[in-house]
C-alpha atoms as a PDB file:
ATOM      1  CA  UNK A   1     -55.683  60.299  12.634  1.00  0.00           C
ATOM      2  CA  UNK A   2     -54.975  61.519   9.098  1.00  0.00           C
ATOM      3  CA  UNK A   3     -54.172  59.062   6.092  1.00  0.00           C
ATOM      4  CA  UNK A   4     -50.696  59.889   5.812  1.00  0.00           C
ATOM      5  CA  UNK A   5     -50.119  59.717   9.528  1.00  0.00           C
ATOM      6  CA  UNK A   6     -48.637  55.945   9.805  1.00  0.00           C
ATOM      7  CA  UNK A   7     -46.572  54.640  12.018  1.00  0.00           C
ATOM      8  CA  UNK A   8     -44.035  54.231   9.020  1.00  0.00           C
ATOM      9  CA  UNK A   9     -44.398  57.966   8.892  1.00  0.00           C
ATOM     10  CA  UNK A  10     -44.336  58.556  12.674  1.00  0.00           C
ATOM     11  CA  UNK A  11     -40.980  56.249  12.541  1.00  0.00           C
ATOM     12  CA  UNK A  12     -38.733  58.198   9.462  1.00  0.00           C
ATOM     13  CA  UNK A  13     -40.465  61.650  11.333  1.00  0.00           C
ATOM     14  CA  UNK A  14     -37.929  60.127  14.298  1.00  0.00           C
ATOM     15  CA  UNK A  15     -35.318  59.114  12.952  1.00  0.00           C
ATOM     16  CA  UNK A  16     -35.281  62.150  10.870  1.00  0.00           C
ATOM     17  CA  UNK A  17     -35.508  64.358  14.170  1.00  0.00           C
ATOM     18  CA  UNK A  18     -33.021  62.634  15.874  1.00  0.00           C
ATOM     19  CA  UNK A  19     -29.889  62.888  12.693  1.00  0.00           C
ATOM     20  CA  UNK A  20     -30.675  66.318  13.222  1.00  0.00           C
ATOM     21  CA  UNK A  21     -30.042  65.940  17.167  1.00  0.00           C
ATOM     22  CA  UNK A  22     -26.939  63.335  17.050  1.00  0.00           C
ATOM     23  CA  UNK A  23     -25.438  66.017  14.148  1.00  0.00           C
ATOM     24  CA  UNK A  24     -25.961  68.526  17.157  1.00  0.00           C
ATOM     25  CA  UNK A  25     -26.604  67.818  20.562  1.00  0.00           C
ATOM     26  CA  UNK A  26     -25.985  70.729  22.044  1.00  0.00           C
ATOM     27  CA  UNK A  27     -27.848  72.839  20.315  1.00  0.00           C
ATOM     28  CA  UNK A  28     -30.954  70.667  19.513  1.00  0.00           C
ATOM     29  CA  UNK A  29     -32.276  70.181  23.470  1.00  0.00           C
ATOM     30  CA  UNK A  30     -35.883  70.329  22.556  1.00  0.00           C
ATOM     31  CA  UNK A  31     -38.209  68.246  20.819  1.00  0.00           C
ATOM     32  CA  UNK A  32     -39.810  69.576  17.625  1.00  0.00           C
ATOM     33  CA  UNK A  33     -43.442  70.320  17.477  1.00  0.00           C
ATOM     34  CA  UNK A  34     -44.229  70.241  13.510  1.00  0.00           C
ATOM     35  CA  UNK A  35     -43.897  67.244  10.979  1.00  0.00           C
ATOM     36  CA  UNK A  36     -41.739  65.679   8.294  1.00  0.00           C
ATOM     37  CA  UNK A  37     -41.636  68.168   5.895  1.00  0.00           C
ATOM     38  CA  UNK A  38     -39.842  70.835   7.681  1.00  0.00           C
ATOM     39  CA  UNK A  39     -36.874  68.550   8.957  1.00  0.00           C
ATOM     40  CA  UNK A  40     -34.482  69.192   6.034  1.00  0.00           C
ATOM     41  CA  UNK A  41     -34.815  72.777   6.621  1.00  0.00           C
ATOM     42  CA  UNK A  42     -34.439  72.401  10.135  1.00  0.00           C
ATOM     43  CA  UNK A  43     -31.397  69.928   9.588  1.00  0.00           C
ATOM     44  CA  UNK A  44     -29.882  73.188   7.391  1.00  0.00           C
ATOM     45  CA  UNK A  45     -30.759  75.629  10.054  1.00  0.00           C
ATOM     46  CA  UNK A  46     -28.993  74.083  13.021  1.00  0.00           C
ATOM     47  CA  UNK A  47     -26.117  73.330  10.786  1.00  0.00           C
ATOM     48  CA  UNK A  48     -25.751  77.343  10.024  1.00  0.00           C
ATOM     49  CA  UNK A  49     -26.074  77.671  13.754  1.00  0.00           C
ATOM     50  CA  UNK A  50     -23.074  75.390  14.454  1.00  0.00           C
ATOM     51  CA  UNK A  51     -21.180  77.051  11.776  1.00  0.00           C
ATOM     52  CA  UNK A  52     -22.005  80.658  13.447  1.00  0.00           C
ATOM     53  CA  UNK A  53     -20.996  79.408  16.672  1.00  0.00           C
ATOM     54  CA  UNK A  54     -17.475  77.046  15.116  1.00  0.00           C
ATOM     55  CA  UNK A  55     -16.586  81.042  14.676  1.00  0.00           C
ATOM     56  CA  UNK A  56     -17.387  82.373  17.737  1.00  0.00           C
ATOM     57  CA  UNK A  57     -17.388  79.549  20.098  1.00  0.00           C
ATOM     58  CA  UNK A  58     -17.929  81.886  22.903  1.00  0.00           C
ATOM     59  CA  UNK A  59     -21.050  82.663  22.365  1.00  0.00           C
ATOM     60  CA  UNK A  60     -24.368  80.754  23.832  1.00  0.00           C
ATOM     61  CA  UNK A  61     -27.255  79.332  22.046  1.00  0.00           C
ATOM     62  CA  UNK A  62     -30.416  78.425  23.860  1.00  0.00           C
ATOM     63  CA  UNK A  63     -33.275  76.306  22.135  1.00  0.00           C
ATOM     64  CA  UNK A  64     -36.371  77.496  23.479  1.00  0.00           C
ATOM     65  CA  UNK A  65     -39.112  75.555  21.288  1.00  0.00           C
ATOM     66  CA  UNK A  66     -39.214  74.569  17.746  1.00  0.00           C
ATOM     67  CA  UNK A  67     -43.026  74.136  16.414  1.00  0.00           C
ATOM     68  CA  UNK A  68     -45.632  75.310  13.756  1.00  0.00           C
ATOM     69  CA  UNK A  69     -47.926  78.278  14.543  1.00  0.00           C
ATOM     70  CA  UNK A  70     -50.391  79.559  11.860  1.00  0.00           C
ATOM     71  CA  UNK A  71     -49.181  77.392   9.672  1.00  0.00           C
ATOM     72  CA  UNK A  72     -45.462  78.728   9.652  1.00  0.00           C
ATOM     73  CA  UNK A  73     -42.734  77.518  11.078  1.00  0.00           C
ATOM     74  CA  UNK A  74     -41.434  79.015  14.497  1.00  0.00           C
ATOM     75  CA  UNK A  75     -38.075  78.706  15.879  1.00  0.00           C
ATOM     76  CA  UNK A  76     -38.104  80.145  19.462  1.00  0.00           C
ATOM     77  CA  UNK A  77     -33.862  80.705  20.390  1.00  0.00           C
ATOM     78  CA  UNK A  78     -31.754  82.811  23.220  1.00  0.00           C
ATOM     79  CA  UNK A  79     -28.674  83.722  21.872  1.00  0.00           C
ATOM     80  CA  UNK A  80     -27.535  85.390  25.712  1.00  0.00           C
ATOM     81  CA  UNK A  81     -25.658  88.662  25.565  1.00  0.00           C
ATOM     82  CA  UNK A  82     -21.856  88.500  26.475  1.00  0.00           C
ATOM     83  CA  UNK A  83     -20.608  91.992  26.110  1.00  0.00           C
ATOM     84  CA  UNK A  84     -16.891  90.753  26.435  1.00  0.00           C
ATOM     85  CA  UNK A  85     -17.516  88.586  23.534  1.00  0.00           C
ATOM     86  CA  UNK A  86     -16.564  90.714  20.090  1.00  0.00           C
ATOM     87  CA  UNK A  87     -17.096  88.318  17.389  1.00  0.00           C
ATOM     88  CA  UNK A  88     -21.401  87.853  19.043  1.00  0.00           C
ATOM     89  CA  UNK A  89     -23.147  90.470  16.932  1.00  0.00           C
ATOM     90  CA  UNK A  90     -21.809  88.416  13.466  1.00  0.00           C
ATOM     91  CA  UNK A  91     -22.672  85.001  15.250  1.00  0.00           C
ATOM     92  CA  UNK A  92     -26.441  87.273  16.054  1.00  0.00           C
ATOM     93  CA  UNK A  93     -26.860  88.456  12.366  1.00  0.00           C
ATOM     94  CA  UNK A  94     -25.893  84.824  11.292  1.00  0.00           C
ATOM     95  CA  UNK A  95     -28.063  83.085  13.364  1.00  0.00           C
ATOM     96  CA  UNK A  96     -30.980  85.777  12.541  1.00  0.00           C
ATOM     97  CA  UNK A  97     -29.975  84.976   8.925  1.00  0.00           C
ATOM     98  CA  UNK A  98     -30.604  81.359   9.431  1.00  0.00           C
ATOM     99  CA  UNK A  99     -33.823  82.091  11.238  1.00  0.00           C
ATOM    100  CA  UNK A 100     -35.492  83.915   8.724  1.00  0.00           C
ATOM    101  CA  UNK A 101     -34.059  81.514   5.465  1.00  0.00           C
ATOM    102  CA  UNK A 102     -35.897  78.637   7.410  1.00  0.00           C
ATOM    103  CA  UNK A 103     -38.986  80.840   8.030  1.00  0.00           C
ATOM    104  CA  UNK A 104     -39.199  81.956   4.489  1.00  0.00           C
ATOM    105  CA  UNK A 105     -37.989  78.219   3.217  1.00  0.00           C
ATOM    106  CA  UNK A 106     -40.755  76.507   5.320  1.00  0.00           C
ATOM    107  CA  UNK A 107     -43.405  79.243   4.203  1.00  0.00           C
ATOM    108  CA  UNK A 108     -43.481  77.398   0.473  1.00  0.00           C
ATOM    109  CA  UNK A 109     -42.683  73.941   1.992  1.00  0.00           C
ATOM    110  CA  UNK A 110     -45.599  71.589   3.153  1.00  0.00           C
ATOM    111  CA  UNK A 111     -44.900  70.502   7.187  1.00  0.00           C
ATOM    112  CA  UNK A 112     -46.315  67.324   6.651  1.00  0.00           C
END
């Protein structure tokens, strides 16, 4: 066990995790696999997913895994292909947007 790792910390790392999940429940379905410090930018990341989908409703989002690899963060996602949906490559390139803002963001942002 680390210094900082408290069960003060382990309790605000919750309740952290789950505003993000009661601001989105259908999109955050998985448990996250890094620490504190990469909460607000995962909090901003699902909330430019709901925004992508709020304009394309139709289209699917599929959490796969959230965690830290190498130290960066990795968001593993299925956005499924609907061809009859017109408006799912902008809700892809937003999405993909997000992704790599969050990537970059937690990149010069400490996890813990």
């Amino acid at each position: 066990m680390y210094d900082w790792d408290t069960d003060d910390y382990t309790a605000a790392q919750r309740t952290a995790y789950e505003a993000i999940r009661q601001r989105h429940p259908t999109l955050v379905t998985k448990g996250f696999g890094c620490y504190a410090g990469w909460l607000p930018i995962l909090g901003r990341f699902f909330d430019e997913v709901a925004s992508a989908k709020a304009a394309a409703p139709e289209v699917s989002f599929d959490l796969l895994q959230v965690k830290e690899k190498y130290g960066a963060l990795s968001i593993h996602y299925v956005v499924p292909r609907n061809t009859q949906v017109a408006r799912e490559d902008d809700a892809r390139r937003r999405i993909g947007g997000a992704y790599e803002r969050a990537w970059k963001e937690a990149n010069k942002t400490c996890d813990v």
